[in-house]
N, C-alpha and C. Protein backbone atom coordinates (compact mmCIF):
# COMPACT_ATOMS: atom_id res chain seq x y z
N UNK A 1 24.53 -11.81 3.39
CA UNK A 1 23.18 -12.26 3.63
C UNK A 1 23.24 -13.51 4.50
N UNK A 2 21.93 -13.65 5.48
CA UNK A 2 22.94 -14.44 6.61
C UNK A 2 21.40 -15.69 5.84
N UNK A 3 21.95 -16.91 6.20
CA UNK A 3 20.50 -17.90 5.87
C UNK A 3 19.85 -17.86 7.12
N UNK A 4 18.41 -18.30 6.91
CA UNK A 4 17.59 -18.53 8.07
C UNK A 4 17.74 -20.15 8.34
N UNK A 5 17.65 -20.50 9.30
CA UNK A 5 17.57 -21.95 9.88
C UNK A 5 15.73 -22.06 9.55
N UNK A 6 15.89 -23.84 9.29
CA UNK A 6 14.62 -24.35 8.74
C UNK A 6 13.27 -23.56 9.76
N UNK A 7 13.38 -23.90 10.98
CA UNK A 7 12.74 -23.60 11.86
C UNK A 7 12.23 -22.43 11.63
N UNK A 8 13.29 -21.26 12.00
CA UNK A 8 12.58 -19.86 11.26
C UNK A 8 12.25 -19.76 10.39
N UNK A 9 12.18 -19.92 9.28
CA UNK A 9 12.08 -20.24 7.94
C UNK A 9 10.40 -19.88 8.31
N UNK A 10 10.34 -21.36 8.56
CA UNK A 10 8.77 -22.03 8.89
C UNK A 10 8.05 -21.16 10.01
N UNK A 11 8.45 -20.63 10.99
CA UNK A 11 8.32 -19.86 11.92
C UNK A 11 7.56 -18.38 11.23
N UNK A 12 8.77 -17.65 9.95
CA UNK A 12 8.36 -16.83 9.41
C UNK A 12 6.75 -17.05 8.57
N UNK A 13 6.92 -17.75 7.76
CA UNK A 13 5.89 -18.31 7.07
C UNK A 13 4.49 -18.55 7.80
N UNK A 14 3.97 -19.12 9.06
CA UNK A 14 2.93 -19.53 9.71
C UNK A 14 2.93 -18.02 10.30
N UNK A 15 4.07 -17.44 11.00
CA UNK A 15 3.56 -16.23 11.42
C UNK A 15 2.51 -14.88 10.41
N UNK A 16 3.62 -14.57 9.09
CA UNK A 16 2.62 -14.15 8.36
C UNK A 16 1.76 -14.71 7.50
N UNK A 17 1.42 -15.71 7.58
CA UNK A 17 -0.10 -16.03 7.24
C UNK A 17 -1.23 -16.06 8.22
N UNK A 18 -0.42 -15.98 9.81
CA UNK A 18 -1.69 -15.71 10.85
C UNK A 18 -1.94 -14.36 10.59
N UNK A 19 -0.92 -13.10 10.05
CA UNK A 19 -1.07 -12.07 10.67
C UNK A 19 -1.78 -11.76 9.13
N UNK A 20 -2.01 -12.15 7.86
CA UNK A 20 -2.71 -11.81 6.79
C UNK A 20 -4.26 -12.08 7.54
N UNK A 21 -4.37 -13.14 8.16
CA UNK A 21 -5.90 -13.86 8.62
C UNK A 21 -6.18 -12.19 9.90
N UNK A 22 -5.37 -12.05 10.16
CA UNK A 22 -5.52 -10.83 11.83
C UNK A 22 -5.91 -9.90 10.97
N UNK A 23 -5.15 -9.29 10.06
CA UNK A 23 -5.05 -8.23 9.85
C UNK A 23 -6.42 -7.82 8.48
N UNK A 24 -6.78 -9.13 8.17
CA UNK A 24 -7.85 -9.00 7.26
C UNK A 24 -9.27 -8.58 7.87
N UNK A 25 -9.04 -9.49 9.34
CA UNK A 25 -10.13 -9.42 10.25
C UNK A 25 -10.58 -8.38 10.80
N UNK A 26 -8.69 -7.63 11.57
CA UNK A 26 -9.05 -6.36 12.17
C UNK A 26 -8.47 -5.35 12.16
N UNK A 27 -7.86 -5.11 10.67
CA UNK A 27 -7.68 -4.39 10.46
C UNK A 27 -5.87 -4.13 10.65
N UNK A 28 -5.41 -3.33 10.59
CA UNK A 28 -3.64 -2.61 10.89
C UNK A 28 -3.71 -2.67 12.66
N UNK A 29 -4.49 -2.96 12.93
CA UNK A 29 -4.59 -2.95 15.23
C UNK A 29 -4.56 -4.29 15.32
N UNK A 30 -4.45 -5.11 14.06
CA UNK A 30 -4.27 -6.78 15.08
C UNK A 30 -3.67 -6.87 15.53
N UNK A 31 -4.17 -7.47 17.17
CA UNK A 31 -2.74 -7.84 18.36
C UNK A 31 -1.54 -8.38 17.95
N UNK A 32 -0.43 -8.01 17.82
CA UNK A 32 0.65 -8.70 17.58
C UNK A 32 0.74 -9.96 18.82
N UNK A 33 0.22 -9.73 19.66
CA UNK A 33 0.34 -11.10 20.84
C UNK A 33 -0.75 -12.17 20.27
N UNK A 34 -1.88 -11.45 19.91
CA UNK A 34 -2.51 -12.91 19.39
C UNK A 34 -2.28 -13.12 18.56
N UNK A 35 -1.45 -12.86 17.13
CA UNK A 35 -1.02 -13.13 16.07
C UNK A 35 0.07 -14.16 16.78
N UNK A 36 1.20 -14.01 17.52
CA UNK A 36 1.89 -14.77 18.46
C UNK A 36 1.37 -16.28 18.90
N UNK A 37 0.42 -15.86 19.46
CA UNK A 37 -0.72 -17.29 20.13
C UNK A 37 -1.00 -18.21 19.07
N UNK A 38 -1.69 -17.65 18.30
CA UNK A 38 -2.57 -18.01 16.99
C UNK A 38 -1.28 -19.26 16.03
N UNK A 39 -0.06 -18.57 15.91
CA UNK A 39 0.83 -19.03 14.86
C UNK A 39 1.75 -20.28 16.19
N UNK A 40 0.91 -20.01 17.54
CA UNK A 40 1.77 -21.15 18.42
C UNK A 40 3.58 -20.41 18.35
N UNK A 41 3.55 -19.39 18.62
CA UNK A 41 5.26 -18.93 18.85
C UNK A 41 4.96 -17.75 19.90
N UNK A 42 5.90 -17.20 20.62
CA UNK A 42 5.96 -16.50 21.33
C UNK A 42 5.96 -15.12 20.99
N UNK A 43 5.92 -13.90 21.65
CA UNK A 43 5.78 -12.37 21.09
C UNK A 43 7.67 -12.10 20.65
N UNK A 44 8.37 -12.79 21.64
CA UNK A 44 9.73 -12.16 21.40
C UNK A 44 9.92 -12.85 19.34
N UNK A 45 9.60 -13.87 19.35
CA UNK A 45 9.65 -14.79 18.15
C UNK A 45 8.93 -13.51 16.84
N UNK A 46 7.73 -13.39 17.50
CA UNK A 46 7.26 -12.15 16.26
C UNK A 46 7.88 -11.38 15.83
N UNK A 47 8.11 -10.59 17.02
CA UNK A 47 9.37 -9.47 16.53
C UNK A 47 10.90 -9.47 16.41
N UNK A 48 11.23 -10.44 16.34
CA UNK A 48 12.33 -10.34 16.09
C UNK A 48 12.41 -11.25 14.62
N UNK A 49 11.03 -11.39 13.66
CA UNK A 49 10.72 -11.48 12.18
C UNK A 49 10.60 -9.96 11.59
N UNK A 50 9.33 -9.53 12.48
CA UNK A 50 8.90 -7.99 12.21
C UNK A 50 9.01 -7.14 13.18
N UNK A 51 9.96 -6.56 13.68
CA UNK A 51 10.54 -5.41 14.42
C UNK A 51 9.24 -4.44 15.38
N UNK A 52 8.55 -4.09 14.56
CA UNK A 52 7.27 -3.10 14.39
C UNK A 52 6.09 -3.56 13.62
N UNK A 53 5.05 -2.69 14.11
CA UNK A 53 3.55 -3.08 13.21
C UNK A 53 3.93 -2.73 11.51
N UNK A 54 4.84 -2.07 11.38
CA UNK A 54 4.69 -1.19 10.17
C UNK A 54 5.52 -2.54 9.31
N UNK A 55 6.82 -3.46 9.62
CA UNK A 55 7.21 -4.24 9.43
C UNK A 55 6.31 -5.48 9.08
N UNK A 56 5.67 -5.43 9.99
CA UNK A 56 4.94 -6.41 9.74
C UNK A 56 3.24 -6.26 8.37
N UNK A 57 3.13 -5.02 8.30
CA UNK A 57 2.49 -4.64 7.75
C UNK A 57 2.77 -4.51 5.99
N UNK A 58 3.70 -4.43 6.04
CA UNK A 58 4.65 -4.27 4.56
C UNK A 58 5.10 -5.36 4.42
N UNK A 59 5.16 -6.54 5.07
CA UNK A 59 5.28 -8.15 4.74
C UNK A 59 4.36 -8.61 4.32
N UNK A 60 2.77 -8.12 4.93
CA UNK A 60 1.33 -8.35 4.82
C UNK A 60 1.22 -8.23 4.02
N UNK A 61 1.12 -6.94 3.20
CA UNK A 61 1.06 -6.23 1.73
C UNK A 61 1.75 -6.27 0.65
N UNK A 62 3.29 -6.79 1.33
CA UNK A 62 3.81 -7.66 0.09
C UNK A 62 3.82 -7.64 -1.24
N UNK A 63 2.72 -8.64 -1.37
CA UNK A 63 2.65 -9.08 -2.60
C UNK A 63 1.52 -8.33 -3.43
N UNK A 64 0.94 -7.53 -2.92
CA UNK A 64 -0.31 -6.62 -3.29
C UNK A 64 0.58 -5.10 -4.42
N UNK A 65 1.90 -4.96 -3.19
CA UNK A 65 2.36 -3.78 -3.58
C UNK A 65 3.58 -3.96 -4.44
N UNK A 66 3.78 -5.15 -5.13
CA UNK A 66 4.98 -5.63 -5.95
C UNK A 66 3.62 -5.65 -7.10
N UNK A 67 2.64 -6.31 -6.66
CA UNK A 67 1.71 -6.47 -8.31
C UNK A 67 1.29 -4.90 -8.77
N UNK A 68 1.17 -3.94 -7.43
CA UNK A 68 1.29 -2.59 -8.57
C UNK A 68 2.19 -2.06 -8.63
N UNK A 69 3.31 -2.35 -8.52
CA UNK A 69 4.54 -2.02 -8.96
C UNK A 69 4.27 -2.51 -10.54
N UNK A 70 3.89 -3.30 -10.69
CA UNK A 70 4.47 -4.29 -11.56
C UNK A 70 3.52 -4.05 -12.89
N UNK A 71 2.14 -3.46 -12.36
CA UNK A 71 1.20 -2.75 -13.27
C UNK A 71 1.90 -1.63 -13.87
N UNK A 72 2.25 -0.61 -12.99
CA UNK A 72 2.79 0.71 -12.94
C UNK A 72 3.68 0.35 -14.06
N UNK A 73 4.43 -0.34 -13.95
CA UNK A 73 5.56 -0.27 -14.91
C UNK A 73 4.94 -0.91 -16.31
N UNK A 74 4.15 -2.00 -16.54
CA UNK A 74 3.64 -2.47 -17.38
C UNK A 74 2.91 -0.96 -17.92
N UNK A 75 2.12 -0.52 -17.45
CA UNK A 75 1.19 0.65 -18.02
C UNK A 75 2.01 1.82 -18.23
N UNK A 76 3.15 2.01 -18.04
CA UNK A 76 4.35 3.17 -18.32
C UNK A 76 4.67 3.33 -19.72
N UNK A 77 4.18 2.37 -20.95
CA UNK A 77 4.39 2.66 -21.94
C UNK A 77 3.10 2.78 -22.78
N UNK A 78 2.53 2.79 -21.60
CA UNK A 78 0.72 2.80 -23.09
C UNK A 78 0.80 4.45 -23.48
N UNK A 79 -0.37 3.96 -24.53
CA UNK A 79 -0.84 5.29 -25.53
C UNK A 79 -1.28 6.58 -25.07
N UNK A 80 -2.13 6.40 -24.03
CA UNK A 80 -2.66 7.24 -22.81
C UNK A 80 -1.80 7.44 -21.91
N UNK A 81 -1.20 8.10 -21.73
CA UNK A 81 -0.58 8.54 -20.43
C UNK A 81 -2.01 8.94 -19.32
N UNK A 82 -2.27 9.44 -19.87
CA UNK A 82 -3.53 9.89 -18.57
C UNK A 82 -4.60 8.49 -18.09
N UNK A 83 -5.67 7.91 -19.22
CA UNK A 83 -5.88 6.56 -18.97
C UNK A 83 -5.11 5.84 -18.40
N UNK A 84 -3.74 5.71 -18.69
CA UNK A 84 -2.57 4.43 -17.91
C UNK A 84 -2.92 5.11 -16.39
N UNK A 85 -2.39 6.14 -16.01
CA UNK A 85 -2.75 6.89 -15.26
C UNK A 85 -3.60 6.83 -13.90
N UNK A 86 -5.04 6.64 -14.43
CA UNK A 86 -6.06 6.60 -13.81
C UNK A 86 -6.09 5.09 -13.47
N UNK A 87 -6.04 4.13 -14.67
CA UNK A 87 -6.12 2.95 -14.57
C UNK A 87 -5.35 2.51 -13.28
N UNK A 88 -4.21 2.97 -12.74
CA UNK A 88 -3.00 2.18 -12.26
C UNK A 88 -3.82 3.05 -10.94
N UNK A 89 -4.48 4.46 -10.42
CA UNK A 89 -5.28 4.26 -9.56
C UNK A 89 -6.13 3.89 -9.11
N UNK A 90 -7.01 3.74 -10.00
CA UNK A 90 -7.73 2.80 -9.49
C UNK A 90 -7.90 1.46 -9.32
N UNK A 91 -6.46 1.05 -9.49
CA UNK A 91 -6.17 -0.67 -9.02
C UNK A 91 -5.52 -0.41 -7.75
N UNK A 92 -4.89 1.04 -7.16
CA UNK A 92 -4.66 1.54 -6.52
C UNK A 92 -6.28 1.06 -4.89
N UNK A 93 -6.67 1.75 -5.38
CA UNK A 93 -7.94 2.48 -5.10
C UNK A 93 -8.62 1.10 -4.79
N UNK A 94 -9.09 -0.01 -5.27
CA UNK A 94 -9.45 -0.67 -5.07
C UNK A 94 -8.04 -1.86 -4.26
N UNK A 95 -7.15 -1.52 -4.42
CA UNK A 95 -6.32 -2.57 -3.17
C UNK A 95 -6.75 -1.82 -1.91
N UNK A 96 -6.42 -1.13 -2.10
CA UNK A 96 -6.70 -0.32 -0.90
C UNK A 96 -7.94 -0.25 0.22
N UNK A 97 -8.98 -0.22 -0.79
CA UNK A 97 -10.23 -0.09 -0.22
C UNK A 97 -10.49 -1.37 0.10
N UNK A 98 -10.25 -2.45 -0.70
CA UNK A 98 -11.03 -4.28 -0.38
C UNK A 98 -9.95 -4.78 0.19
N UNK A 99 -9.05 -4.04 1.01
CA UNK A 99 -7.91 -5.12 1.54
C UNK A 99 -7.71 -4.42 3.42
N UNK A 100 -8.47 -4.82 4.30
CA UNK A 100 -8.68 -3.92 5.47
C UNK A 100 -7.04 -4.19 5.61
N UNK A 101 -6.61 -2.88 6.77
CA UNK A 101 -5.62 -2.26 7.38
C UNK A 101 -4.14 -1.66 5.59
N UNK A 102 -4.37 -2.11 4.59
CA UNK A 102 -3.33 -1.93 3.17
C UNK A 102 -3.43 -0.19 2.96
N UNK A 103 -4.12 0.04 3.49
CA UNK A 103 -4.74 1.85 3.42
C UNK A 103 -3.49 2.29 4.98
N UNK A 104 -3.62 1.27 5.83
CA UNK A 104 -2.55 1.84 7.17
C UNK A 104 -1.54 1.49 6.65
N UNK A 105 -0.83 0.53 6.19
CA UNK A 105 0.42 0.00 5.57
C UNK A 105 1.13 0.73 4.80
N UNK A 106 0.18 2.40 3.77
CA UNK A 106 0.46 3.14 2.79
C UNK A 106 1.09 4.54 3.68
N UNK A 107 0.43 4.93 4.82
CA UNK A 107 -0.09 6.39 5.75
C UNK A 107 1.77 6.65 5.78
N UNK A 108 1.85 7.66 5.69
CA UNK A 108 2.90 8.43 5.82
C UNK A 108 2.78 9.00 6.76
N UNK A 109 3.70 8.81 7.91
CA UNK A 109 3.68 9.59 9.09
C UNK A 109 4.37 10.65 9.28
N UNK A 110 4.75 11.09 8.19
CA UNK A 110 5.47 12.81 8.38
C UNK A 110 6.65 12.95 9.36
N UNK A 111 6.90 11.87 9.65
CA UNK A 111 8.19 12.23 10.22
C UNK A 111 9.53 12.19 9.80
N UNK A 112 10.59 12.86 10.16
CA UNK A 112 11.73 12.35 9.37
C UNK A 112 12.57 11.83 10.51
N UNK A 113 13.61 11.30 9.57
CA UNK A 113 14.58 10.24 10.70
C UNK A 113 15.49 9.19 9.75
N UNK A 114 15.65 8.23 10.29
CA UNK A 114 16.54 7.21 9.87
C UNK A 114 15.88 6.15 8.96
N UNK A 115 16.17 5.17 8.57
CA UNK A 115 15.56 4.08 8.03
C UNK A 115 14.68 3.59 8.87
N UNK A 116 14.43 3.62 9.86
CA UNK A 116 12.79 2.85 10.65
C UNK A 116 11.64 3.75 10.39
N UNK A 117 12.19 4.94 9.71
CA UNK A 117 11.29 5.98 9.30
C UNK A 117 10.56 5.71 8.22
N UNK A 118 11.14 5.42 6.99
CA UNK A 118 10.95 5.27 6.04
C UNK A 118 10.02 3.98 5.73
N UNK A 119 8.70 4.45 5.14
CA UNK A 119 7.48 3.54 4.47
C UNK A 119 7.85 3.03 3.35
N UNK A 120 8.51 1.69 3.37
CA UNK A 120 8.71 0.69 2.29
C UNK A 120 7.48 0.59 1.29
N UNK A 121 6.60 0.90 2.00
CA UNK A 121 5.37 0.47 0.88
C UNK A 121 5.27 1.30 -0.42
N UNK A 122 4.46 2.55 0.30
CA UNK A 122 4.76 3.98 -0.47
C UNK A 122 6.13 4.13 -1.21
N UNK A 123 7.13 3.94 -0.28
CA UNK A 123 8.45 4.20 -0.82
C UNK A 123 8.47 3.07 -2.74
N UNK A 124 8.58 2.05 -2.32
CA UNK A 124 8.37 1.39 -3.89
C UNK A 124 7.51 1.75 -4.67
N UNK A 125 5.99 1.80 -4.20
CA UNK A 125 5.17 2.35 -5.07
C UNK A 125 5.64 3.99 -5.85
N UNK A 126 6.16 4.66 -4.92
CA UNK A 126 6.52 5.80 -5.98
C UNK A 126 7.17 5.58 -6.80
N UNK A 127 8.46 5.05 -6.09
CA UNK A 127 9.62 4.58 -7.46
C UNK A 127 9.04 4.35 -8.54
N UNK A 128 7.77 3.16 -8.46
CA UNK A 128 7.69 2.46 -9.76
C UNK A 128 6.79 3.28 -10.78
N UNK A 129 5.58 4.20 -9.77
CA UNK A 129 5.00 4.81 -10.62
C UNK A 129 5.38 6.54 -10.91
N UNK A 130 6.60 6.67 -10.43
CA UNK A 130 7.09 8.03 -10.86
C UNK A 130 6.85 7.92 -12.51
N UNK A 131 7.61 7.23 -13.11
CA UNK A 131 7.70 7.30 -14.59
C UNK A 131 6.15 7.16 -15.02
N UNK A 132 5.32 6.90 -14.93
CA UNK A 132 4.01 7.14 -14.98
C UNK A 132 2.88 8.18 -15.20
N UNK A 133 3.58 9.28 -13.73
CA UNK A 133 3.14 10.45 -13.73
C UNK A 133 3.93 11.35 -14.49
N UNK A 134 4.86 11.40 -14.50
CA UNK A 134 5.56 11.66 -15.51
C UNK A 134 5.58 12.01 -16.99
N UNK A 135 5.08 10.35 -17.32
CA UNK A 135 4.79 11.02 -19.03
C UNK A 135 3.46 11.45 -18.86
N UNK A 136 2.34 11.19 -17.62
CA UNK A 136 1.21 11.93 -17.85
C UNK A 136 1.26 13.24 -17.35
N UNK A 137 2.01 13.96 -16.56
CA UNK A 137 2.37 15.20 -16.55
C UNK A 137 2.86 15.91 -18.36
N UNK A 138 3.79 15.15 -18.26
CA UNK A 138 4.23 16.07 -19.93
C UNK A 138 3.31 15.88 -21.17
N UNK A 139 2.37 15.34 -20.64
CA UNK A 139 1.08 15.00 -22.01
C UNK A 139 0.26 16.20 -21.32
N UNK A 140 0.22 16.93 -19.84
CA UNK A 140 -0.38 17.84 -19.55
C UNK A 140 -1.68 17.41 -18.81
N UNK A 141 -1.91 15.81 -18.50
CA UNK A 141 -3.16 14.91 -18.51
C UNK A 141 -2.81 15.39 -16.91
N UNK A 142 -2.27 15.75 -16.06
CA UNK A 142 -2.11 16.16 -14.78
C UNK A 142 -1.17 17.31 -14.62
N UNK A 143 -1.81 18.12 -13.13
CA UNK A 143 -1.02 18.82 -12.92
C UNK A 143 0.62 18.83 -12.92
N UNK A 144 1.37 19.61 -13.28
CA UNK A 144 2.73 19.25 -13.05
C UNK A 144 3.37 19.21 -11.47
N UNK A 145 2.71 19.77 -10.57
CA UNK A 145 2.86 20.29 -9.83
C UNK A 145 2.23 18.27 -8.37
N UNK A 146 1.77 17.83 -9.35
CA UNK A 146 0.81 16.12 -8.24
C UNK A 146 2.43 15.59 -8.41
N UNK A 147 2.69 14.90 -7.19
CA UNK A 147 3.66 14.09 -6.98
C UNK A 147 2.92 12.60 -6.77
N UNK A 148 3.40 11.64 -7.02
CA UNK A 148 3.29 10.55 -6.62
C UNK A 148 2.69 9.96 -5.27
N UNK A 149 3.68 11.14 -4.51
CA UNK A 149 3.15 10.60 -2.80
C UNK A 149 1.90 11.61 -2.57
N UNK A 150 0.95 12.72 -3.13
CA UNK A 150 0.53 12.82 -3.22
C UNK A 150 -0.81 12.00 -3.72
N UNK A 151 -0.29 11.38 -4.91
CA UNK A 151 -1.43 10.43 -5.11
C UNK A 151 -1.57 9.35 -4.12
N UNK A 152 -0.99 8.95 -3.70
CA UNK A 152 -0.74 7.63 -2.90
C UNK A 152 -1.48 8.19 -0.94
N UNK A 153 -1.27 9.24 -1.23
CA UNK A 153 -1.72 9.90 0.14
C UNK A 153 -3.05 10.16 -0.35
N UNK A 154 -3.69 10.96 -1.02
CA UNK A 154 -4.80 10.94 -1.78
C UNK A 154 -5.75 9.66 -1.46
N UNK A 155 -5.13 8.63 -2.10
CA UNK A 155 -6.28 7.28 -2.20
C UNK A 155 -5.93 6.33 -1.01
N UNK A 156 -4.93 6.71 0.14
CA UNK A 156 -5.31 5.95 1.28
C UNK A 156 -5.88 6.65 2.16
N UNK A 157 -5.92 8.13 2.05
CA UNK A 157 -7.15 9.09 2.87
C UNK A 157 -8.78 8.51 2.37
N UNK A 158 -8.64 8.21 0.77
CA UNK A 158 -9.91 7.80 0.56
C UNK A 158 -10.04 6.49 1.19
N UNK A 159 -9.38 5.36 0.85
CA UNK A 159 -9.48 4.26 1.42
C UNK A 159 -9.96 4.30 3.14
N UNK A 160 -9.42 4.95 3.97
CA UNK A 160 -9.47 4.98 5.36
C UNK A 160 -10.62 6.02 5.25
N UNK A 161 -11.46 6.97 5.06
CA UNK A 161 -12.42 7.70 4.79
C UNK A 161 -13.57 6.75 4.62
N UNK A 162 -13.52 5.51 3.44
CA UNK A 162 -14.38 4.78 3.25
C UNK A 162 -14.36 3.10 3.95
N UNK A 163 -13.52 3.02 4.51
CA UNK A 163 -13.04 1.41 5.07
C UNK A 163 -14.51 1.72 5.90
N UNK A 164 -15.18 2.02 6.80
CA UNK A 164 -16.70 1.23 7.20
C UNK A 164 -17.99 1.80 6.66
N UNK A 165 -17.90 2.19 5.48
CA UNK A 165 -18.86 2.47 4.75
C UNK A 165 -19.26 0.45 3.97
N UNK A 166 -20.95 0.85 3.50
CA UNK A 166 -21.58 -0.53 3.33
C UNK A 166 -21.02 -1.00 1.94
N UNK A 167 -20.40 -0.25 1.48
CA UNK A 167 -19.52 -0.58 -0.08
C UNK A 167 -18.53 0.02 0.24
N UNK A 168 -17.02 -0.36 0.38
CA UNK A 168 -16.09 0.93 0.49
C UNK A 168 -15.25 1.13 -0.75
N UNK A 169 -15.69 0.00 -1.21
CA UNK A 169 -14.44 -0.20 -2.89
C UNK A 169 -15.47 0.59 -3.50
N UNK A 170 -16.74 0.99 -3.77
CA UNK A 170 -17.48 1.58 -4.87
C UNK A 170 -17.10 2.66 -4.23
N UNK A 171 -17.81 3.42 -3.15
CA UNK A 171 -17.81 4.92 -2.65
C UNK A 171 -15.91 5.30 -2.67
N UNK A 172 -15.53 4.51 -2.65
CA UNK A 172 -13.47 4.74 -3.01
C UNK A 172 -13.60 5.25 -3.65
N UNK A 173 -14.02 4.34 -5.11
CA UNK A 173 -13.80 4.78 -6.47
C UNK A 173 -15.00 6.25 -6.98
N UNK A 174 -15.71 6.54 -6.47
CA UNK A 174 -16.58 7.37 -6.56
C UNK A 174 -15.84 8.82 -6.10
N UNK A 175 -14.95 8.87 -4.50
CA UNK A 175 -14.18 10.03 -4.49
C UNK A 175 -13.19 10.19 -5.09
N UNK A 176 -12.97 8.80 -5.76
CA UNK A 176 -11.50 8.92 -6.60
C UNK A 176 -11.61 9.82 -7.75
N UNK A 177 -12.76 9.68 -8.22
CA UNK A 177 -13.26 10.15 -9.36
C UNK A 177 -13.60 11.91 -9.24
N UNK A 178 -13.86 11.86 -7.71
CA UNK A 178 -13.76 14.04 -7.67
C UNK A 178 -12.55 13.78 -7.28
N UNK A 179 -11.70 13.29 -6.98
CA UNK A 179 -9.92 13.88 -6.84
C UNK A 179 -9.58 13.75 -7.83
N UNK A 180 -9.54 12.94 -9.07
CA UNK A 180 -9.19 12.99 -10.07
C UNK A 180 -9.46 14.57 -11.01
N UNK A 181 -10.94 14.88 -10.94
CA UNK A 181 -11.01 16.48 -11.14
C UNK A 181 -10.36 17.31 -10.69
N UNK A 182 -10.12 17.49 -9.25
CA UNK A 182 -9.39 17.94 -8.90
C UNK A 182 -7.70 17.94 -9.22
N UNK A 183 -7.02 16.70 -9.40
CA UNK A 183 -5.44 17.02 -9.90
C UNK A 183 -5.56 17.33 -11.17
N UNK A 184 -6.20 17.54 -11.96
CA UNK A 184 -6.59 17.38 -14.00
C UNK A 184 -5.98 19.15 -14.01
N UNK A 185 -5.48 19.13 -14.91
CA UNK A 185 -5.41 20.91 -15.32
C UNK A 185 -6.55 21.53 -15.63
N UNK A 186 -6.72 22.41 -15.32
CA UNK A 186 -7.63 23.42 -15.97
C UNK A 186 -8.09 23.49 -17.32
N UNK A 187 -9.07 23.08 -17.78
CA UNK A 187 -9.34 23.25 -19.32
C UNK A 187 -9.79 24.58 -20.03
């Protein structure tokens, strides 16, 4: 692990807090050059913190997608498997929806390839909430057949579906609530 010099350090730090202020504003398309301007450093300086938008996007989200990690696992032992369940989407569901561009930060681009491929975001979030679906699959509270990245694809289609609607966190949680019918087994 190599250390950063003070400079970068500080460099890193002012950069993503301009690009939380960009990206709140406009979304997953904030200019990486005016994020550059804004933080007073140059474009080569940006990227060579965050490589790509998607890099930089999963630095953004951060700390959003470690706290539902961190639910996920907390709610992995409740009574309800299905309630834990729902609960942990719709904290889902609402990051997503009240946090502009965190719905682009999730999008799976279907491609395969190497590690620049691979969505850190999604990628942890399954990990943490596999065991989740899991015991709510074997309680039968969901299909056996819903994967994780399914759900997670699920509620950032809703999120990006509802991002310029005049409420997007209520009408979220409103389609969350017919997809939720939809993955439930058959009664």
């Amino acid at each position: 692990m190599t250390v950063q010099r003070a400079d970068a350090r500080r460099n890193y730090a002012r950069i993503l807090a301009v690009a939380e202020a960009e990206v709140a504003a406009r979304g997953a398309d904030a200019s990486l050059e005016q994020i550059a301007r804004t933080a007073g450093v140059g474009s080569a300086t940006v990227r060579r913190h965050f490589p790509g938008r998607r890099a930089l996007l999963e630095a953004v989200f951060g700390e959003r997608i470690e706290a539902l990690c961190g639910r996920a696992r907390a709610l992995t032992g409740a009574a309800d498997p299905r309630a834990a369940l729902l609960e942990w989407l719709g904290a889902l569901t609402s990051y997503a929806a009240s946090a502009r561009g965190m719905a682009d930060a999730l999008v799976q681009d279907g491609a395969v390839g190497g590690p620049e491929r691979v969505n850190a975001c999604s990628e942890k979030l399954c990990g943490a909430v596999e065991p989740l679906l899991e015991r709510a699959a074997r309680a039968g509270a969901v299909r056996a057949d819903v994967t994780v990245a399914d759900l997670v694809t699920l509620v950032t289609g809703i999120a990006l579906a509802t991002e310029h609607h005049p409420d997007p966190e209520a009408e979220a949680h409103r389609l969350l609530g017919l997809t939720v019918a939809g993955i439930s087994p058959r009664r």
